[in-house]
Protein backbone atom coordinates (compact mmCIF):
# COMPACT_ATOMS: atom_id res chain seq x y z
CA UNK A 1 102.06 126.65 72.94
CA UNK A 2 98.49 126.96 71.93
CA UNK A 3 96.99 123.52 70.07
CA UNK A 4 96.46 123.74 66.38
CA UNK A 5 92.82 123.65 64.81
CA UNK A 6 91.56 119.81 64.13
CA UNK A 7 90.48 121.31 61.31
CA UNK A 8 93.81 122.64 59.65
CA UNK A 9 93.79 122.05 56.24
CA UNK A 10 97.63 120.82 56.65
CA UNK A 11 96.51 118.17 59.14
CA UNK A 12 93.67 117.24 57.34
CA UNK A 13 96.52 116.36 54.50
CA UNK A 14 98.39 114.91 56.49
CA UNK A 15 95.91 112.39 58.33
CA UNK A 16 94.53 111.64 55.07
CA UNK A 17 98.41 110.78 53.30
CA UNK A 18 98.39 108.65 56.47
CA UNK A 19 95.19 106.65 56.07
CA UNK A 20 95.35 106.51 52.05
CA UNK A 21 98.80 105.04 52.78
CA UNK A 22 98.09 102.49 55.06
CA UNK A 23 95.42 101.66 52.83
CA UNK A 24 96.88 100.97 49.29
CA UNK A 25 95.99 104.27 48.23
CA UNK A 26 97.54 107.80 47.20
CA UNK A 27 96.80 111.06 46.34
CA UNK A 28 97.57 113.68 44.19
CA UNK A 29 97.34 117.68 43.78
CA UNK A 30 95.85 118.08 40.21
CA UNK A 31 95.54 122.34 40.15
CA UNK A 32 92.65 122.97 42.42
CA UNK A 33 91.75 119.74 42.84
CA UNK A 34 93.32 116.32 44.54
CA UNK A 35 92.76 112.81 43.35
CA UNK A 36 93.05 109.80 45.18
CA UNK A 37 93.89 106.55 43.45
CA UNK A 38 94.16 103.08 44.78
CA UNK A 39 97.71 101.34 44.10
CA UNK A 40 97.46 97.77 42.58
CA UNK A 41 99.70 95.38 41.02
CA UNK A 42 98.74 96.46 36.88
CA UNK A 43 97.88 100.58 37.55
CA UNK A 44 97.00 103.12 39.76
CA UNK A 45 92.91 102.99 39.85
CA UNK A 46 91.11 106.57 40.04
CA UNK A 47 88.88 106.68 42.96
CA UNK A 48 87.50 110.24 42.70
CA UNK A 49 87.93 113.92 43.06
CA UNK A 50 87.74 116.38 45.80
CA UNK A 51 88.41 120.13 45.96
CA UNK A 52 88.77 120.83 49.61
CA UNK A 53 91.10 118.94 52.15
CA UNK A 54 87.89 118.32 54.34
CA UNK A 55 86.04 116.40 51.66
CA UNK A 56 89.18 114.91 50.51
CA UNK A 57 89.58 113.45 53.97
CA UNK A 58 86.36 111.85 53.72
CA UNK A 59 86.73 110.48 50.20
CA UNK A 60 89.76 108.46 51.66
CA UNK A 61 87.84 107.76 54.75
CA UNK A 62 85.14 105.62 52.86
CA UNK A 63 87.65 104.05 50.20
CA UNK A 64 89.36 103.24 53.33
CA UNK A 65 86.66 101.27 55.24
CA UNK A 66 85.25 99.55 51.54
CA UNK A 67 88.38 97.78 51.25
């Protein structure tokens, strides 16, 4: 079996619905676009915006390592 692409926009997902997770955070698929919120106790609070998987895996990589 041959290995996948790092860059797979699946795994991209999927890394990043790991590390928003473990992190307080979520995202979701709003048409084109995904946005990533940060749970807290009142409300979800928007982070930001991203079109592509890539750049929505570093959106949650630097909300992740603010915290």
């Amino acid at each position: 079996m041959g290995q996948r692409d790092p860059l797979d926009p699946d795994d991209l997902l999927e890394q990043a619905r790991r590390l928003a997770s473990r992190h307080n955070m979520f995202f979701t698929r709003q048409g084109e676009a995904f946005a990533l919120f940060r749970r807290t106790p009142t409300r979800p609070v928007f982070l930001g915006r991203r079109s592509t998987p890539s750049a929505l895996s570093q959106l949650v990589s630097r909300c992740a390592a603010c915290k």
